[in-house]
C-alpha atoms as a PDB file:
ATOM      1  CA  UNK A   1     -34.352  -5.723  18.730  1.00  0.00           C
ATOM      2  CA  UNK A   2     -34.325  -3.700  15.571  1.00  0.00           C
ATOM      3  CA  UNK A   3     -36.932  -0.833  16.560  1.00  0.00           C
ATOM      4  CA  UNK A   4     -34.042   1.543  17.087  1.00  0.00           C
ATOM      5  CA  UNK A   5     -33.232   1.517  13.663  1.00  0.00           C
ATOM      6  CA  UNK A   6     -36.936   2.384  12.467  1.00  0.00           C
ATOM      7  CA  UNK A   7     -36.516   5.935  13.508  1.00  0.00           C
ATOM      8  CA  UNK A   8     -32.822   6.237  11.327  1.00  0.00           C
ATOM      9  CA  UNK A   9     -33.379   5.384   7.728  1.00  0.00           C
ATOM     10  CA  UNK A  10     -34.285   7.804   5.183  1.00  0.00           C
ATOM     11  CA  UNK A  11     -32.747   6.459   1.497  1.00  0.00           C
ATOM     12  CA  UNK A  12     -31.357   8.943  -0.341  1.00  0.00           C
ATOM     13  CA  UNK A  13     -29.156   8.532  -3.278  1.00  0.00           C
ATOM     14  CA  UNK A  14     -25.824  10.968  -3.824  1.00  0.00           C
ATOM     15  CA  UNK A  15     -22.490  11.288  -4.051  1.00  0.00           C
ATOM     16  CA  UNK A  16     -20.143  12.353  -1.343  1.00  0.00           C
ATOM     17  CA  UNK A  17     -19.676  15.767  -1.245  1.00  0.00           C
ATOM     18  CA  UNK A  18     -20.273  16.210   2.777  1.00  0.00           C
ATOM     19  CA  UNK A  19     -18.093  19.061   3.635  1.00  0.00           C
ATOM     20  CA  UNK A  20     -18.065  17.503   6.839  1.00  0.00           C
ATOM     21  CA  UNK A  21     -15.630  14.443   6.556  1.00  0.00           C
ATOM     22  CA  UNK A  22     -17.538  12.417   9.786  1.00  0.00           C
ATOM     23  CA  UNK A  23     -20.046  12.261   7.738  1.00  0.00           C
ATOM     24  CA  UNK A  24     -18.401  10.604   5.640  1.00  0.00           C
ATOM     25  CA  UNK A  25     -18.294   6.435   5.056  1.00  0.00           C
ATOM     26  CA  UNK A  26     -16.445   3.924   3.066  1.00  0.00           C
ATOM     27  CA  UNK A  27     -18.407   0.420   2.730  1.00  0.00           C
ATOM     28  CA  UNK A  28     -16.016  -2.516   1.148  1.00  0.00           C
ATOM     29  CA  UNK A  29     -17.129  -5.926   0.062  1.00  0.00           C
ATOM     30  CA  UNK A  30     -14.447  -8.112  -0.622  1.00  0.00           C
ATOM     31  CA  UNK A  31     -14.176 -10.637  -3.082  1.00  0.00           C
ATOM     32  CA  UNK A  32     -12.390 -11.360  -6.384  1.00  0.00           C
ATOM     33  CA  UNK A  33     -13.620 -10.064  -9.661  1.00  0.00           C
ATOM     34  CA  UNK A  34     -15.145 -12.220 -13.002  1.00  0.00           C
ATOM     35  CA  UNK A  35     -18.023 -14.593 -13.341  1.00  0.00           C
ATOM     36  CA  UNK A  36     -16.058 -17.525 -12.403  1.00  0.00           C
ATOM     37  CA  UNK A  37     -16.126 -15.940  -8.524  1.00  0.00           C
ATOM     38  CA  UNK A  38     -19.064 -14.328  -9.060  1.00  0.00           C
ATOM     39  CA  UNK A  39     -21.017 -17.568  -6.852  1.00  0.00           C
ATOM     40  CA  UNK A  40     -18.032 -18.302  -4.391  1.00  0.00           C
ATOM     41  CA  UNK A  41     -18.266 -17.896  -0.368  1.00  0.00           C
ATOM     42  CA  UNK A  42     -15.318 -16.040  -0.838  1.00  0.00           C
ATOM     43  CA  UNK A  43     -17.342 -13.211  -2.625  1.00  0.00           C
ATOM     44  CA  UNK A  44     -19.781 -12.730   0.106  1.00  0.00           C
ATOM     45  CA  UNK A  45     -18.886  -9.234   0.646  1.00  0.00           C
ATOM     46  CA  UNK A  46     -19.538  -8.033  -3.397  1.00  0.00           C
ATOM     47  CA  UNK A  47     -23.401  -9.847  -2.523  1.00  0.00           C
ATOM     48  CA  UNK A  48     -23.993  -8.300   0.159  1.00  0.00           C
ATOM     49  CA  UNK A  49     -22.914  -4.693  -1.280  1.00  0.00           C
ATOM     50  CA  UNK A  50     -25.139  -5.883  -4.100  1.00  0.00           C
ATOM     51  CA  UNK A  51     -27.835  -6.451  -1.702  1.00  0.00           C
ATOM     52  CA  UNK A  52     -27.475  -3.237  -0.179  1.00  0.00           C
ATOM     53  CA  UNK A  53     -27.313  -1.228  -3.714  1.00  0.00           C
ATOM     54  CA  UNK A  54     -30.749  -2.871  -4.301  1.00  0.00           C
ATOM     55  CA  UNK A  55     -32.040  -1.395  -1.373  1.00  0.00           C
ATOM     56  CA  UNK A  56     -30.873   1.576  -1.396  1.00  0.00           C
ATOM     57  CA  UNK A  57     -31.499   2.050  -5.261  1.00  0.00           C
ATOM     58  CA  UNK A  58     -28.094   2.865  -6.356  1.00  0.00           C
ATOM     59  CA  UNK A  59     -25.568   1.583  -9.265  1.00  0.00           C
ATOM     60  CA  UNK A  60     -21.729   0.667  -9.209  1.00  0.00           C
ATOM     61  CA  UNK A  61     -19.712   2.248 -11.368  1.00  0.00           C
ATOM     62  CA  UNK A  62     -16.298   0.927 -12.934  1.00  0.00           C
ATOM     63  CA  UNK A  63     -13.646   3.265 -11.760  1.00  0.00           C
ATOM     64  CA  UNK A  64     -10.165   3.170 -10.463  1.00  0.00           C
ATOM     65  CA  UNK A  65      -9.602   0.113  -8.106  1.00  0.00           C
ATOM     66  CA  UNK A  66     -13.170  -1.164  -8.159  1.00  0.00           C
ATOM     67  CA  UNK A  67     -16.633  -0.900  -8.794  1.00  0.00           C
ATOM     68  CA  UNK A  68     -17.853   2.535  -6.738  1.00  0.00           C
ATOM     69  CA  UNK A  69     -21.465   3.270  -5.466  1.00  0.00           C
ATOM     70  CA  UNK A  70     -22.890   5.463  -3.076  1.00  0.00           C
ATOM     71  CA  UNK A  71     -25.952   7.447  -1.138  1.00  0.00           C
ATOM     72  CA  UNK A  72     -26.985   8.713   1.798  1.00  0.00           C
ATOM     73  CA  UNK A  73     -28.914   8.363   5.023  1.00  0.00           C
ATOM     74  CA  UNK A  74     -30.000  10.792   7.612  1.00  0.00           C
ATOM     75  CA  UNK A  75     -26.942  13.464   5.797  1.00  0.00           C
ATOM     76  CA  UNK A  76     -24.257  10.796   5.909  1.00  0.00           C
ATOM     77  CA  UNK A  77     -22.590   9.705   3.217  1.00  0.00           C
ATOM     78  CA  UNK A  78     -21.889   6.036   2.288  1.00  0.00           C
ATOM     79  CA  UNK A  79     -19.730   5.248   0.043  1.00  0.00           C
ATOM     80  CA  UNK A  80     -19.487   1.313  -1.345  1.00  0.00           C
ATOM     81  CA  UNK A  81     -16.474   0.098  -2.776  1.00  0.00           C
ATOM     82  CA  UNK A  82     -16.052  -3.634  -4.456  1.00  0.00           C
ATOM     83  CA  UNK A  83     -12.396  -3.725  -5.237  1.00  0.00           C
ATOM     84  CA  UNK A  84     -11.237  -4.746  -8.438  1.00  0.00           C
ATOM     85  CA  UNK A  85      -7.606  -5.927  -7.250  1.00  0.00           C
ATOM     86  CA  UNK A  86      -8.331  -9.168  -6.327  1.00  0.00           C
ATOM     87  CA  UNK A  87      -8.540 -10.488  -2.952  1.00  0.00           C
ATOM     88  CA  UNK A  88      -4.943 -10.759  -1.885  1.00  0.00           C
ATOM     89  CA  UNK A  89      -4.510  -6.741  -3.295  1.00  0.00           C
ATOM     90  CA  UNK A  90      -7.653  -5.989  -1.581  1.00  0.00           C
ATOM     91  CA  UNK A  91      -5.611  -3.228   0.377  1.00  0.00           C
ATOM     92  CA  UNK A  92      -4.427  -0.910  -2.244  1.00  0.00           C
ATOM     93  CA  UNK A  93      -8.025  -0.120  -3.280  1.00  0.00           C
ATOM     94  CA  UNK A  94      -9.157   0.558   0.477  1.00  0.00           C
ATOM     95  CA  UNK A  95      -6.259   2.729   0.680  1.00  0.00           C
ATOM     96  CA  UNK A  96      -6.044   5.080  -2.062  1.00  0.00           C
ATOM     97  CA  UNK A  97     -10.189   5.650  -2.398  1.00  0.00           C
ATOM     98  CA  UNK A  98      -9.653   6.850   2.147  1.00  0.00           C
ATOM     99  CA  UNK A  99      -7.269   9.172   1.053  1.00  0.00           C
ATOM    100  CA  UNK A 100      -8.885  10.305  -1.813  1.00  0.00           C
ATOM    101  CA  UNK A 101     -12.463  11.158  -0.192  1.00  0.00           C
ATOM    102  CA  UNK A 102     -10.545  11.312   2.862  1.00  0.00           C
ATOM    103  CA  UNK A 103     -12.390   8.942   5.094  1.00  0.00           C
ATOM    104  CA  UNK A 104     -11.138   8.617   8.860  1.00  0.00           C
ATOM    105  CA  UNK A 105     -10.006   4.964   9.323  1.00  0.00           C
ATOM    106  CA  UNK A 106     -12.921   5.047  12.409  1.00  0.00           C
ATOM    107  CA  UNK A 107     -16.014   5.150   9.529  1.00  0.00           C
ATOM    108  CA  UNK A 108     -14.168   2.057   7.313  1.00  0.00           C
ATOM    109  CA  UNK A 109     -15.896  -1.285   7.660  1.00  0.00           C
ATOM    110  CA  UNK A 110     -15.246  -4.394   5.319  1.00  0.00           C
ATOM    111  CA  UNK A 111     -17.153  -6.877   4.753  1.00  0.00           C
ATOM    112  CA  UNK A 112     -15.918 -10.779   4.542  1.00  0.00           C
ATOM    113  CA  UNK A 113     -15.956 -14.269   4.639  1.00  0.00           C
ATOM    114  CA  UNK A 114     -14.734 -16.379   7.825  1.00  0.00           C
ATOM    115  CA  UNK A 115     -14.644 -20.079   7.950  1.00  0.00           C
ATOM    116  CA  UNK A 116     -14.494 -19.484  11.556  1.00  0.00           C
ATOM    117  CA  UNK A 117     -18.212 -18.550  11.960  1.00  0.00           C
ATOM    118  CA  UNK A 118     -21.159 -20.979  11.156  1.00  0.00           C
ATOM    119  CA  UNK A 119     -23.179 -20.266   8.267  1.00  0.00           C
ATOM    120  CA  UNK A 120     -24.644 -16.952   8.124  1.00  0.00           C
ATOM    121  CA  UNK A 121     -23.649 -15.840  11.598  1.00  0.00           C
ATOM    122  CA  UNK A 122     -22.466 -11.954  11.802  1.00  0.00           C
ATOM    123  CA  UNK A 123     -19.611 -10.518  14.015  1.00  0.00           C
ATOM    124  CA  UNK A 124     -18.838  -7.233  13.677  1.00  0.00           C
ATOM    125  CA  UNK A 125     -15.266  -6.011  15.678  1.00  0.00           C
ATOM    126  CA  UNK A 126     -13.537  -3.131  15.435  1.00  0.00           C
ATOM    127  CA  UNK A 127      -9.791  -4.629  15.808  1.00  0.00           C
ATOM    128  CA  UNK A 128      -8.184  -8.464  15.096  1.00  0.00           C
ATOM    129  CA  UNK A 129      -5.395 -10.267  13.394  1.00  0.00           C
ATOM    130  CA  UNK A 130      -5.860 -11.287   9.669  1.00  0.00           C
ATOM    131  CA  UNK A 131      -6.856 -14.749  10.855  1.00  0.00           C
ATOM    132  CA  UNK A 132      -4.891 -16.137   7.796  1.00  0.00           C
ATOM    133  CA  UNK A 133      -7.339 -14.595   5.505  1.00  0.00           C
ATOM    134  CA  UNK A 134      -4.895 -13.497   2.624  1.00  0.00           C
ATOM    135  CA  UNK A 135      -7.548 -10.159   1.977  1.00  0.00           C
ATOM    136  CA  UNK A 136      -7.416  -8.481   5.654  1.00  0.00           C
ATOM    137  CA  UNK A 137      -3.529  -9.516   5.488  1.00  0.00           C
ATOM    138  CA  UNK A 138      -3.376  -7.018   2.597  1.00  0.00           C
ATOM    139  CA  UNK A 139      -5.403  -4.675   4.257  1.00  0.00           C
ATOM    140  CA  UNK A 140      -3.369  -4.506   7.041  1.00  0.00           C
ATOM    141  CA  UNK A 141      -0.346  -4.027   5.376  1.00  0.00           C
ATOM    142  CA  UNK A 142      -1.337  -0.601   3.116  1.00  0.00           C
ATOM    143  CA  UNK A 143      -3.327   0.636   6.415  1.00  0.00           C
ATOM    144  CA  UNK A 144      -0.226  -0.275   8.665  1.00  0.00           C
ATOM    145  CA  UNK A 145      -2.572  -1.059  11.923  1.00  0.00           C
ATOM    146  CA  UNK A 146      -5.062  -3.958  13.322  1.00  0.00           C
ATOM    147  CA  UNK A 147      -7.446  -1.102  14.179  1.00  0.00           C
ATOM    148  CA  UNK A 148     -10.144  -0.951  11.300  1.00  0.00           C
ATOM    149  CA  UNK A 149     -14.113  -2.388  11.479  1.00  0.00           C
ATOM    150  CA  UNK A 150     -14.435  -6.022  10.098  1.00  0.00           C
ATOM    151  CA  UNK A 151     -17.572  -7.624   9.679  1.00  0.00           C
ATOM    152  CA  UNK A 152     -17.313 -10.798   9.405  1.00  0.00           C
ATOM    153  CA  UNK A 153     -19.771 -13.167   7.323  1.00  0.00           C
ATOM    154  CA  UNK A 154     -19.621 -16.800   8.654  1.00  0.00           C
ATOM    155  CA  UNK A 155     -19.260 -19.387   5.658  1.00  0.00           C
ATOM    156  CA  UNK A 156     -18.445 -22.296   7.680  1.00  0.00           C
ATOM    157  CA  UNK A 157     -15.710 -25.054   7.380  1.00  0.00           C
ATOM    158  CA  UNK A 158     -17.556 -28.142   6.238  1.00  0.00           C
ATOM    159  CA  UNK A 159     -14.145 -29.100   4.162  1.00  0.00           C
ATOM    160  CA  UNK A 160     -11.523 -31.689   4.878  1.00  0.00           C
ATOM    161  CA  UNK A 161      -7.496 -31.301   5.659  1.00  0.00           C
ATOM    162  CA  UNK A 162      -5.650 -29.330   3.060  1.00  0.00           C
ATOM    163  CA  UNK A 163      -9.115 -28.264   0.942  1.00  0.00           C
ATOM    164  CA  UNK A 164      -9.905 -24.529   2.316  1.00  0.00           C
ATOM    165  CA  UNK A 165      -8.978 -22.808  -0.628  1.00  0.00           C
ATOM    166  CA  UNK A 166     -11.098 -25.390  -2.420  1.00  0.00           C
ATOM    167  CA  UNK A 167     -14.212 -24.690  -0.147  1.00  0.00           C
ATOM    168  CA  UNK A 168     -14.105 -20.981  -0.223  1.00  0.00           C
ATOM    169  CA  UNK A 169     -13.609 -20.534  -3.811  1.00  0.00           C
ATOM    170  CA  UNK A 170     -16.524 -23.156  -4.228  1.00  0.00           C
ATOM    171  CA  UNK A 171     -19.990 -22.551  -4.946  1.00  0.00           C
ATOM    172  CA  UNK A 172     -23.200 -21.683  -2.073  1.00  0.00           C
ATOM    173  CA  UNK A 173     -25.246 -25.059  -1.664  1.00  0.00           C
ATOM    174  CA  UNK A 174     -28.783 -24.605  -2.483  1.00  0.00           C
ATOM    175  CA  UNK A 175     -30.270 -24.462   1.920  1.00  0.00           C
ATOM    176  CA  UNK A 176     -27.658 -21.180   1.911  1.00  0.00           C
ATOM    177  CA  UNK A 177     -28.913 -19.748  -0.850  1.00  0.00           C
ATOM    178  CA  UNK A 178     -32.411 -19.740   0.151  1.00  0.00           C
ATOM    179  CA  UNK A 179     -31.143 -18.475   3.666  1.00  0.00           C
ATOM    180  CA  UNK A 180     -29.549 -15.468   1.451  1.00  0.00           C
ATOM    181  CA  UNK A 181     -32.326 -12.711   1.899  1.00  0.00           C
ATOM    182  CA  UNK A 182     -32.900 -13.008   5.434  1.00  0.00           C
ATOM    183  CA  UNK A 183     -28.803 -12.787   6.306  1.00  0.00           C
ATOM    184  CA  UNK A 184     -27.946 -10.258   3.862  1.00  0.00           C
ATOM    185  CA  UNK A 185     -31.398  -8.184   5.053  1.00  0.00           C
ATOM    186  CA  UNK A 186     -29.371  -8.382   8.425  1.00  0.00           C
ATOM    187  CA  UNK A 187     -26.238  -7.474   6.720  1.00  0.00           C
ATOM    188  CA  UNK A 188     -27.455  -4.342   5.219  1.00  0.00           C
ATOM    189  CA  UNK A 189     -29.546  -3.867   8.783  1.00  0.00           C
ATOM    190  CA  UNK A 190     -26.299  -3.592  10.563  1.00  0.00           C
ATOM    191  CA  UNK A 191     -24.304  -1.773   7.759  1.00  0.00           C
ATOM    192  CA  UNK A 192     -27.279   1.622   8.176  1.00  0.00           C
ATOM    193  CA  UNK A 193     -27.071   0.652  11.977  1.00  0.00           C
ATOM    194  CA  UNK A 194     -23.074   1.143  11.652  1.00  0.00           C
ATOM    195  CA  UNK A 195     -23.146   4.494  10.063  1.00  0.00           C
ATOM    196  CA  UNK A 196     -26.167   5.824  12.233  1.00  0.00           C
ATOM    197  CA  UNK A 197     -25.626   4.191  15.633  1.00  0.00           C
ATOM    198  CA  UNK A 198     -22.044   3.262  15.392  1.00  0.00           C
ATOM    199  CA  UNK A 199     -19.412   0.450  16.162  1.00  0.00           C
ATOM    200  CA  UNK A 200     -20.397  -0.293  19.837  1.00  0.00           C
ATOM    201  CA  UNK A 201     -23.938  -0.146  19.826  1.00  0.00           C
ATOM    202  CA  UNK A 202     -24.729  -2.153  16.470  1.00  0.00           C
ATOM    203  CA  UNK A 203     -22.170  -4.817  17.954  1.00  0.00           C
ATOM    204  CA  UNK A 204     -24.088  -5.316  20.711  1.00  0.00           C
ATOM    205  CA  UNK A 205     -27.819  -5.390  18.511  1.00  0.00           C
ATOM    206  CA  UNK A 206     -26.197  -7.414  16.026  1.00  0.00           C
ATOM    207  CA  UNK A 207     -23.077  -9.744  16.826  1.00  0.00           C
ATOM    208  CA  UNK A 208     -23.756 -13.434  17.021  1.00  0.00           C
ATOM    209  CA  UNK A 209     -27.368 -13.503  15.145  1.00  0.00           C
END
């Protein structure tokens, strides 16, 4: 299923400075910033940029907005962005670091949570409503459109009436955590496949597993 990929990857670790802005990527996580959040479902998308930093042997730095990392595969340019502005803000950092490495809305793709997905399962789209999830809200606001590249990390609902907020800013049980390297292996899998392949095909290798 994954063979495709084998032939893409070459890690390479850089900043952008693609004259060519195509090439060019921007990578968010969301979550919410501090150790008290650092363990929450709703902070799936800062662990799996983390995830993907490991791999790909590069650091965040603290800069405007968020915590800013990048590198390179096959002369594309990645650029990974955990915003510092909270969740519910999550749009102003999105915003201002596209315009200022001026990123085409097509090569955005954020990363988080969904209580509409079972545990670990992936769905990567490429439009949607917020779903009431106060982050993409945000997002959709500063961008003004529907139109960006989600993917979304399923977290599950296993909460009762009135306790959502509760269960996503709660902590991983232990049988997720040990089912953390194999679903954020995919996760970072998909992200390369996303930048190499693009949208269409890497929904079609990827969505549902």
């Amino acid at each position: 299923m994954f063979q495709f990929l084998n032939s893409l990857f070459k890690k390479e670790v850089a900043t952008l400075d693609e004259p060519n802005i195509m090439k060019k990527f921007l990578i968010v996580g969301l979550g919410n910033i501090g150790p008290e959040y650092a363990e929450t479902r709703h902070n799936i998308g800062f662990k799996i940029l983390d995830a993907l930093a490991k791999e790909e042997d590069f650091a965040f730095e603290t800069v405007k907005l968020g915590d800013v990392g990048s590198f390179k595969v096959k002369g594309r340019s990645i650029l990974c962005l955990k915003p510092s502005t909270y969740m519910n803000r999550s749009g102003k950092a999105i915003k201002y670091w596209m315009d200022k490495e001026n990123i085409p809305l097509e090569n955005l793709l954020v990363i988080t949570d969904d209580i509409n997905l079972e545990f670990g399962t992936l769905r990567l789209k490429t439009k949607g409503s917020d779903g009431g999830h106060n982050g993409l809200k945000d997002i959709q606001a500063l961008l003004q459109t529907t139109n960006y590249n989600r993917l979304r990390f399923g977290v599950g609902a296993d909460f009762g009436k009135g306790r959502q907020i509760e269960y996503v800013l709660g902590e991983w049980g232990d049988e997720e955590k040990a089912a953390f390297p194999d679903r954020f292996n995919r996760c970072t899998e998909l992200v390369r496949s996303f930048v190499l392949a693009g949208v269409n095909r890497t929904m079609n290798h990827f969505n549902g597993t």
